[in-house]
Protein backbone atom coordinates (compact mmCIF):
# COMPACT_ATOMS: atom_id res chain seq x y z
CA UNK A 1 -233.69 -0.11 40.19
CA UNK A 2 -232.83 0.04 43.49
CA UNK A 3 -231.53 2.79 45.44
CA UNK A 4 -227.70 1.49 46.25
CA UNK A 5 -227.13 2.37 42.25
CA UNK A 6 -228.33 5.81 42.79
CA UNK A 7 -228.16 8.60 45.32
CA UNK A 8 -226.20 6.53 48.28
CA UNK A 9 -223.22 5.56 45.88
CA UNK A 10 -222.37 2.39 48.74
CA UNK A 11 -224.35 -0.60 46.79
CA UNK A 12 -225.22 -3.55 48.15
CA UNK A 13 -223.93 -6.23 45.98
CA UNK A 14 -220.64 -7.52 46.78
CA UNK A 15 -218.18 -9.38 44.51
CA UNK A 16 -214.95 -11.29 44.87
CA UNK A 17 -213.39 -14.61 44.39
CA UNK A 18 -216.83 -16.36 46.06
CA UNK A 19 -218.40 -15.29 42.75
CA UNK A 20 -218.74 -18.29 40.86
CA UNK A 21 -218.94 -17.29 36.88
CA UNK A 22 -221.48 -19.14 34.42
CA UNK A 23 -219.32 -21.66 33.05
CA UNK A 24 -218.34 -22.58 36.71
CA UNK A 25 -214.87 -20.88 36.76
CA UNK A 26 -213.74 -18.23 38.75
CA UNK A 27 -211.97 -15.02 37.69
CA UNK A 28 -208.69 -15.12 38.20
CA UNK A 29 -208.46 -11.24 38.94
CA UNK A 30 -211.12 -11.02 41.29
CA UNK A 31 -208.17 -12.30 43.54
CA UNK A 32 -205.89 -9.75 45.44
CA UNK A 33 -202.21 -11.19 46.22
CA UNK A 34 -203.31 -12.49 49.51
CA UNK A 35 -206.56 -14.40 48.38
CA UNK A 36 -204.50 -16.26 45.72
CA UNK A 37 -201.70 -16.90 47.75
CA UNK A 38 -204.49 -18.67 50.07
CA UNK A 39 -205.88 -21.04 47.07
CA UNK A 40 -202.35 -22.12 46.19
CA UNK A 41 -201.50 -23.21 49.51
CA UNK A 42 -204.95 -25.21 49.56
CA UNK A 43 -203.09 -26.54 46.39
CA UNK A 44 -200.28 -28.08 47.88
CA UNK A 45 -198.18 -24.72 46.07
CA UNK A 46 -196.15 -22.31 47.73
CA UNK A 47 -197.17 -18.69 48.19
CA UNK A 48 -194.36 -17.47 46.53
CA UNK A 49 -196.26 -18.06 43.16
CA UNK A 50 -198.86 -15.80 43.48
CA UNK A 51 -196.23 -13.28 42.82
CA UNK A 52 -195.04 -14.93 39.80
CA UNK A 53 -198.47 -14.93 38.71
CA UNK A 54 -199.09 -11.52 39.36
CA UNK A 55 -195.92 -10.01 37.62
CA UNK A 56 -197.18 -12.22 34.39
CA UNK A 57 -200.42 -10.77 34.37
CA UNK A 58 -199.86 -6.98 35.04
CA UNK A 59 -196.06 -7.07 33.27
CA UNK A 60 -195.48 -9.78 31.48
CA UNK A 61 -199.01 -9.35 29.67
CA UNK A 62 -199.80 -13.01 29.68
CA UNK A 63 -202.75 -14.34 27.38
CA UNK A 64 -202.31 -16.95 28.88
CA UNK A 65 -201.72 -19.55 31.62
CA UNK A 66 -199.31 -20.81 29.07
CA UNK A 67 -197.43 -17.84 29.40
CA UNK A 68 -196.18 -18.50 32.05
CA UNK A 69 -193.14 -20.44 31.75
CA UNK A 70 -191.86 -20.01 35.35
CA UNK A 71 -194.29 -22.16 37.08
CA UNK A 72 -194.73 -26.05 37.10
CA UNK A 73 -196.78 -27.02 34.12
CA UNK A 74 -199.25 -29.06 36.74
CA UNK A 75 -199.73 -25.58 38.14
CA UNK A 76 -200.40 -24.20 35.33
CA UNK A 77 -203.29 -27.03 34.28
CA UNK A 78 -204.66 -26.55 37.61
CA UNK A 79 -205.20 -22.79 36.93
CA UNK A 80 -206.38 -23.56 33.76
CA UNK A 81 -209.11 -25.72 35.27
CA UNK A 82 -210.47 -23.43 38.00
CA UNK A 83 -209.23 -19.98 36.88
CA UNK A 84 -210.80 -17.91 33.56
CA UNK A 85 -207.97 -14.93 32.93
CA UNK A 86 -210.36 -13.36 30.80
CA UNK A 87 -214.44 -12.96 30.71
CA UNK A 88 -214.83 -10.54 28.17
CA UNK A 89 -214.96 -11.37 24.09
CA UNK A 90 -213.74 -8.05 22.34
CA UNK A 91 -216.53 -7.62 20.24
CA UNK A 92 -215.06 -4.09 18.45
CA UNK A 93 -211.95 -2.43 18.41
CA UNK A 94 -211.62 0.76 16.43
CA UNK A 95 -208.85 3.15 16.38
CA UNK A 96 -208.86 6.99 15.30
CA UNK A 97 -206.30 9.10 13.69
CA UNK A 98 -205.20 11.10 16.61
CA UNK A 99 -203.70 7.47 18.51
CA UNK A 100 -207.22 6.69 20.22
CA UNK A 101 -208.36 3.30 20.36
CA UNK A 102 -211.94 2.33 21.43
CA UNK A 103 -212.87 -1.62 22.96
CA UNK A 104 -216.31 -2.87 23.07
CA UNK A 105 -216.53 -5.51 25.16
CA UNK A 106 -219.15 -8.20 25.72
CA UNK A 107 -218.48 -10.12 29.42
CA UNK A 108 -219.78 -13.23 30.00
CA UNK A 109 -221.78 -12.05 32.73
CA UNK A 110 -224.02 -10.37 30.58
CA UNK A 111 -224.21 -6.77 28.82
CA UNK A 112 -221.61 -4.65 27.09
CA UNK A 113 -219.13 -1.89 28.14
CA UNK A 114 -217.39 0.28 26.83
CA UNK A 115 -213.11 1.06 27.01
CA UNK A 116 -210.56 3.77 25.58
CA UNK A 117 -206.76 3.79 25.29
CA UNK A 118 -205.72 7.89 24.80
CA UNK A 119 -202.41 9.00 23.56
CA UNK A 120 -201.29 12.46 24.34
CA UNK A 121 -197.72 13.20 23.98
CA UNK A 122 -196.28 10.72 26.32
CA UNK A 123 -198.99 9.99 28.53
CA UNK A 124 -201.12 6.58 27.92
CA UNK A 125 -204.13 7.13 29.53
CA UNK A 126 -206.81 4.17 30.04
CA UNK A 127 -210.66 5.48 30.54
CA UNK A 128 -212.71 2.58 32.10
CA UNK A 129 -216.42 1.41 33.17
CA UNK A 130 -217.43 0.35 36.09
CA UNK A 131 -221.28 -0.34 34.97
CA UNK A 132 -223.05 -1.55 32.55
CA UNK A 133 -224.91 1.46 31.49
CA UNK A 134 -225.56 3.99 34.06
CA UNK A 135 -228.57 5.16 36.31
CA UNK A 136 -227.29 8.49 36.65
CA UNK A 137 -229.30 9.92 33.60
CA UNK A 138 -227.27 13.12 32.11
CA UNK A 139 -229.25 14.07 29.45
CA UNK A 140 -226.80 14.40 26.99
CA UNK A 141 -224.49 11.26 27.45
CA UNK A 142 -224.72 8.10 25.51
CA UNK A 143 -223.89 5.59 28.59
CA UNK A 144 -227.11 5.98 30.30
CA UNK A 145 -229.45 6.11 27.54
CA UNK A 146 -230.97 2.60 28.63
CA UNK A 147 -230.24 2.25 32.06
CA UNK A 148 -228.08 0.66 34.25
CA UNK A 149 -228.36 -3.00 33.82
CA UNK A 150 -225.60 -4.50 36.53
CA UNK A 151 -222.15 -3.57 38.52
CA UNK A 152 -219.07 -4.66 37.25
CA UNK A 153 -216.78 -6.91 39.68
CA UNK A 154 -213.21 -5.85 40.70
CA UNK A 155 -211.97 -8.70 38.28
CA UNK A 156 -214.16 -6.79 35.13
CA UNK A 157 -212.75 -3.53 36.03
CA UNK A 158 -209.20 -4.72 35.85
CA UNK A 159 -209.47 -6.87 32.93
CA UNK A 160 -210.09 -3.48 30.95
CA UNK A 161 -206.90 -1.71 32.21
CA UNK A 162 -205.03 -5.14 30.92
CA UNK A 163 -206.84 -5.50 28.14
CA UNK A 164 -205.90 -1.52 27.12
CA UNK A 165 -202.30 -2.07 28.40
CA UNK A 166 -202.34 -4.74 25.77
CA UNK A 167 -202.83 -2.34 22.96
CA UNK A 168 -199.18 -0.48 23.52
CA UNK A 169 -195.74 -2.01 21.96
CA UNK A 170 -193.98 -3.35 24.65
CA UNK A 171 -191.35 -0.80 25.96
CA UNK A 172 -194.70 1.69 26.68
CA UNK A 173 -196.70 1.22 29.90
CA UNK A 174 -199.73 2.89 31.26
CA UNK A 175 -199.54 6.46 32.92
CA UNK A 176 -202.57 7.53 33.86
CA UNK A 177 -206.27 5.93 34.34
CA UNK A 178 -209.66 7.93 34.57
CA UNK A 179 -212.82 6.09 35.79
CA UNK A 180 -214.77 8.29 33.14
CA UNK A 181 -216.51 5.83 31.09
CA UNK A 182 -219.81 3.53 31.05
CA UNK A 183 -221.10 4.14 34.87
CA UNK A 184 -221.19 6.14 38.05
CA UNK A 185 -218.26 4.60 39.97
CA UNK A 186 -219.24 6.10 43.23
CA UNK A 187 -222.33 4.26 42.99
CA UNK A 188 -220.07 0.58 42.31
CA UNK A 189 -217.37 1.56 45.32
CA UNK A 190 -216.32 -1.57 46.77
CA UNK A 191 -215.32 -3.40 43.60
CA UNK A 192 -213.90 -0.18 42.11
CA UNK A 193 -211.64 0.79 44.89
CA UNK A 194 -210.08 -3.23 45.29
CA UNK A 195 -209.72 -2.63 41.57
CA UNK A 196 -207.80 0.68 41.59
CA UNK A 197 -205.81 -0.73 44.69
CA UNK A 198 -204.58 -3.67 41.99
CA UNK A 199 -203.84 -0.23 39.38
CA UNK A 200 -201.65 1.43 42.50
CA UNK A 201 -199.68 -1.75 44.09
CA UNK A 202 -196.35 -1.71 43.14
CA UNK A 203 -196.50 -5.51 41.93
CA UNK A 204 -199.53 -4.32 40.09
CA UNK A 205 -199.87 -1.89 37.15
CA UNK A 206 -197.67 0.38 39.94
CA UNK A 207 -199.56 4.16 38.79
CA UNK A 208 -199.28 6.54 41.29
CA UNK A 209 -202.72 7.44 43.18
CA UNK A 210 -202.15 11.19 41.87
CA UNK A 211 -202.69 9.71 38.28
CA UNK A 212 -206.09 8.10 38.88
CA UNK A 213 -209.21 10.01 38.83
CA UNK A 214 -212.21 8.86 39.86
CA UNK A 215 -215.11 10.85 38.15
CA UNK A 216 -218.77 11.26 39.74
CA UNK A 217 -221.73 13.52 39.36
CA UNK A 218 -221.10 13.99 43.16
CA UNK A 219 -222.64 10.92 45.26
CA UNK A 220 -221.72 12.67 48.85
CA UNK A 221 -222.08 9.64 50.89
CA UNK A 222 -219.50 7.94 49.06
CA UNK A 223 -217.14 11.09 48.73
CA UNK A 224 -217.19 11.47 52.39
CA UNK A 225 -216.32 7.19 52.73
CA UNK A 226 -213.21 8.43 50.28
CA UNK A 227 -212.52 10.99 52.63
CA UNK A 228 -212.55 8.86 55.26
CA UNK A 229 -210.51 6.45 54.63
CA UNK A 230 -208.34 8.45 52.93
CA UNK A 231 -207.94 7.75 49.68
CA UNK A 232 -205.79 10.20 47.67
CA UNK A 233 -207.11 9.54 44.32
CA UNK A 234 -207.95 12.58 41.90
CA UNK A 235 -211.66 13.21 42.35
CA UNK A 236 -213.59 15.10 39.48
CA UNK A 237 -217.19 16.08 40.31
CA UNK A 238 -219.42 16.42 36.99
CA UNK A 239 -221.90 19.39 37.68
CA UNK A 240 -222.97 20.62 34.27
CA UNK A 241 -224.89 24.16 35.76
CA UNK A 242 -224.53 26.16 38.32
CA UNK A 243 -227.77 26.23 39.70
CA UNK A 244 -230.10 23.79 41.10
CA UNK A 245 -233.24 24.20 38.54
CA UNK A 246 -230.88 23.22 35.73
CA UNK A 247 -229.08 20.89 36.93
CA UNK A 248 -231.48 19.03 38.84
CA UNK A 249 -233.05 18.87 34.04
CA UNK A 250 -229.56 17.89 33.37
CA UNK A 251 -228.56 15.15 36.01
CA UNK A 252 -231.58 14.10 37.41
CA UNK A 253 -229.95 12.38 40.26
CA UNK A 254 -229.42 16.02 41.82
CA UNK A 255 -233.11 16.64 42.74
CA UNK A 256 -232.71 14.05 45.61
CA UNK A 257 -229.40 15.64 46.48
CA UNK A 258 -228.42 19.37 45.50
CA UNK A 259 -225.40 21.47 44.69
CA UNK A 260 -224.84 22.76 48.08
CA UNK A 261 -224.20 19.00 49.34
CA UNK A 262 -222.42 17.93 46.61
CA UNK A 263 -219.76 20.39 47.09
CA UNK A 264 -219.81 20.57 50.99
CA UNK A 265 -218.48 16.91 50.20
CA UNK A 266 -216.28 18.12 48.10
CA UNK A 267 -214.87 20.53 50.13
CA UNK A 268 -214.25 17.87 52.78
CA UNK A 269 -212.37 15.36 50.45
CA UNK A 270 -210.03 18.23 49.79
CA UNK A 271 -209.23 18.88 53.63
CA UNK A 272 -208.91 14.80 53.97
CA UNK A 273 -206.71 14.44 50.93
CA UNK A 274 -205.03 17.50 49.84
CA UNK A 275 -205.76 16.66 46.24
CA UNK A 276 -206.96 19.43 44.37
CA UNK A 277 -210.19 18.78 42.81
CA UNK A 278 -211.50 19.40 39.19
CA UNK A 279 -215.23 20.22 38.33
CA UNK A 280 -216.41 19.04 35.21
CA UNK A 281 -218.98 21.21 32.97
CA UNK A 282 -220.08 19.82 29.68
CA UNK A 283 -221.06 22.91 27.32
CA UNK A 284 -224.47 22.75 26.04
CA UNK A 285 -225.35 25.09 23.38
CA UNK A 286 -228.17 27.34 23.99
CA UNK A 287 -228.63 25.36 27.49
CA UNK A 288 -226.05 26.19 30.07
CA UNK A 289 -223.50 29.00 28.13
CA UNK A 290 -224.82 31.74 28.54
CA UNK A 291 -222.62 34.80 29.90
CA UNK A 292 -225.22 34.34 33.36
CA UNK A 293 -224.37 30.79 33.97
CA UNK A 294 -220.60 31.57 33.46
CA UNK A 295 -221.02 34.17 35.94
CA UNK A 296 -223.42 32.14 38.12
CA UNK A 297 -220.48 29.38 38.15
CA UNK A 298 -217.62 32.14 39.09
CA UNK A 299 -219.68 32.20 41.80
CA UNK A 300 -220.13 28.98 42.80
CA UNK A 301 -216.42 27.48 42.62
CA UNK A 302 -214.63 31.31 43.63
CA UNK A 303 -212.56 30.92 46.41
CA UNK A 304 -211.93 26.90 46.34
CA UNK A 305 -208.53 25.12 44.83
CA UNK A 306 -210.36 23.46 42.20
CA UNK A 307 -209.59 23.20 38.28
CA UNK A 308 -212.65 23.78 36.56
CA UNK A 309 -212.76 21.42 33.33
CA UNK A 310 -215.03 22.92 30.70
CA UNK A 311 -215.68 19.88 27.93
CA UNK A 312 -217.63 21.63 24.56
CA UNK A 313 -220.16 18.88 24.11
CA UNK A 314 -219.65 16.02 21.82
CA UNK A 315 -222.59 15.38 19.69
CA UNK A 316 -224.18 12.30 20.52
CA UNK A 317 -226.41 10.26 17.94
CA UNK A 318 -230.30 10.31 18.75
CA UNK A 319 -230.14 13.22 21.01
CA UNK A 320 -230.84 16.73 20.18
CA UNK A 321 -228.30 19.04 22.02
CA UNK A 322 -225.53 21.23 20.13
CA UNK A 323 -221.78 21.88 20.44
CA UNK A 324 -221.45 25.54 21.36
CA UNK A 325 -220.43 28.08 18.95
CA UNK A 326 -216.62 29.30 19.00
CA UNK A 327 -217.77 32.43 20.05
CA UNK A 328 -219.94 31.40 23.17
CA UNK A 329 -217.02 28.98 24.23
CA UNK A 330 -214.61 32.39 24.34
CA UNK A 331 -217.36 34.29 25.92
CA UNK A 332 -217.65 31.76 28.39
CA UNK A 333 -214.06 31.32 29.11
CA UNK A 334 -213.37 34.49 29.98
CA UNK A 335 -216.51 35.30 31.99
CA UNK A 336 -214.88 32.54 34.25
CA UNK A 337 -211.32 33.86 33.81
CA UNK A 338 -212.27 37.56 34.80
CA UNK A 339 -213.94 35.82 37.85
CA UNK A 340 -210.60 34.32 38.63
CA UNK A 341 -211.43 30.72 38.12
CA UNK A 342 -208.97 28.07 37.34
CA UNK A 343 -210.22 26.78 34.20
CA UNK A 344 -208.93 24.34 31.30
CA UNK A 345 -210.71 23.60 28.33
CA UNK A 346 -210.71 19.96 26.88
CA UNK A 347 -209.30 19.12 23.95
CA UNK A 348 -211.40 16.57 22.01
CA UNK A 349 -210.23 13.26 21.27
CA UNK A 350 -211.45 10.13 19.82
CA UNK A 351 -214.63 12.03 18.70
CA UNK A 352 -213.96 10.38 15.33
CA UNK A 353 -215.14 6.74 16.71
CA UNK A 354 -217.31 7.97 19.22
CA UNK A 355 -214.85 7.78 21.72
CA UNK A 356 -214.77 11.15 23.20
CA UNK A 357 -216.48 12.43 26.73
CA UNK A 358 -220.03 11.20 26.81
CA UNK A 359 -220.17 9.20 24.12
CA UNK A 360 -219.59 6.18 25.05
CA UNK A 361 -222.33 3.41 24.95
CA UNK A 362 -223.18 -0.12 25.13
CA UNK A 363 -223.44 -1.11 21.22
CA UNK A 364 -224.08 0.87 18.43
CA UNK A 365 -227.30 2.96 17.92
CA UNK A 366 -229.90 1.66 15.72
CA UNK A 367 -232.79 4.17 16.15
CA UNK A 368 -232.76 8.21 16.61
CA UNK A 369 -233.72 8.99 20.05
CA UNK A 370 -236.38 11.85 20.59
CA UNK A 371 -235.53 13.85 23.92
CA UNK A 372 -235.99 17.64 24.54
CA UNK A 373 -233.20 19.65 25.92
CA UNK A 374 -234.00 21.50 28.84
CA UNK A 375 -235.27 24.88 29.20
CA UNK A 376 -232.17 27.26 30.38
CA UNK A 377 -232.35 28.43 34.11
């Protein structure tokens, strides 16, 4: 596993529309508006279709080439011949009660992801991947339990957000999209930010940059490259204690990196963007709840515009950690709330198909996992 996975968050590996898939086609989505208008003029086509194209795949909701009665049907066999829309087979797709549905998908790249559609009121929110497992190793989340195996292109990150748009009657579009599932997507930048730009364009899905968060366990290379060029998307940093000696048990990836840095890049993606940031804190019973780490984490985050996002853990099969009594998740609340943090906590959704925050995974368990929670700190 090499490093550009882990603690640098800028990998190495590029992809785009050079990347030749396995069956010798390319992926249609791995090109932007310009690139495609580019291949249609080498086709004898005018530009002007790329935008037809585009407004059938991110409104119209084509399946098809063949849905896409506007262009000349030679145009349409040539795309057919060169161009795969999709590359993933869904291999599950579960819904819950509460309007949460759940893809697994298998690409034809190799390994599974994967995918949720939320319903809250009337917000559609997407959650996406942008690995195949994850290197990041939080000790209580399903997605890295074997690793990270690959990074998923631009055209794999967008196929989910059509793939979930396809789920909603037409009349009902996406609102919001969180880069919270399978993956650290600070450590897969360059294909994640050409996707996101496709989720933002106004002849793409056409969501405002204030409704896309991008979630990390705080890479601060790659914060400070967001800062940099400016991006404005949401950023939520994961940091699950409020101290380095736990921490550095829960997300591993901290010992080569720290809580002081993590925020100090923070900080400056806040002065760069003006976006408020949110910290994310998964409740562990018996591990990082206690009245002293509530009060340890006043500490930390006092002072700074930031929402603090407590999430009560969602069990997780194979691993041994505990969803925190009722009483220790009031305690903790307002321990945090005396200390005059901003703080929200999560209501749980799609826990019913193992859908909810951290439990998402590549297939479905077959064998109970043995791991030790940490000691507290």
């Amino acid at each position: 596993m090499s490093e550009d996975h882990g603690e640098s968050g800028l990998e190495s590996e590029s992809h785009g529309p050079d990347k030749v898939a396995a069956n010798s086609q390319l992926h249609l989505l791995d090109y932007d508006s310009k690139s495609l208008a580019t291949w249609l003029k080498t086709e004898g086509s005018q530009s002007y279709r790329a935008k037809q194209i585009r407004h059938r795949l991110f409104s119209g909701r084509a399946e098809s080439f063949e849905d896409m009665p506007d262009l000349p049907k030679a145009l349409r066999e040539k795309l057919s011949q060169d161009f795969q829309l999709w590359t993933s087979t869904v291999v599950r797709h579960q819904k819950a009660e509460d309007g949460t549905e759940k893809l697994l998908l298998q690409w034809s790249e190799g390994g599974r992801i994967e995918c949720v559609l939320l319903r809250d009121g009337d917000r559609r929110t997407i959650c996406i991947s942008s690995q195949v497992g994850c290197a990041m190793g939080c000790v209580f989340c399903a997605s890295g339990l074997d690793g990270v195996d690959r990074n998923l292109t631009r055209g794999e990150i967008i196929e989910q957000m059509l793939r979930l748009q396809r789920l909603l009657p037409q009349g009902e579009r996406l609102s919001h999209i969180v880069v919270m599932g399978m993956g650290e997507p600070l450590a897969n930048l360059n294909s994640l930010l050409s996707a996101l730009n496709e989720a933002n364009a106004p002849d793409g899905l056409d969501i405002s940059a204030r409704r896309i968060t991008i979630s990390t366990v705080g890479l601060p290379p790659a914060i400070v490259r967001l800062a940099e060029e400016n991006r404005r998307f949401h950023l939520a940093v994961s940091l699950h204690a409020p101290n380095d000696e736990l921490r550095d048990q829960i997300v591993p990836v901290n010992r080569k990196i720290g809580i002081k840095k993590v925020l100090k890049a923070a900080d400056q993606y806040f002065e760069a963007s003006g976006r408020r940031l949110t910290y994310e804190y998964v409740l562990l019973a018996e591990v990082n709840d206690s009245p002293e780490h509530a009060q340890q984490l006043a500490q930390l985050l006092r002072g700074r515009p930031a929402l603090l996002n407590v999430i009560p853990y969602n069990p997780v099969e194979g691993l041994p950690y505990q969803t925190p009594s009722s009483m220790s998740v009031r305690r903790f609340r307002e321990i945090l709330e005396r200390g005059g943090i901003n703080v929200q906590f999560r209501q749980r959704k799609g826990d019913k198909i193992n859908a909810a925050c951290g439990q998402l995974r590549r297939s479905t368990p077959t064998a109970n996992v043995e791991i030790q929670p940490p000691s507290q700190a």
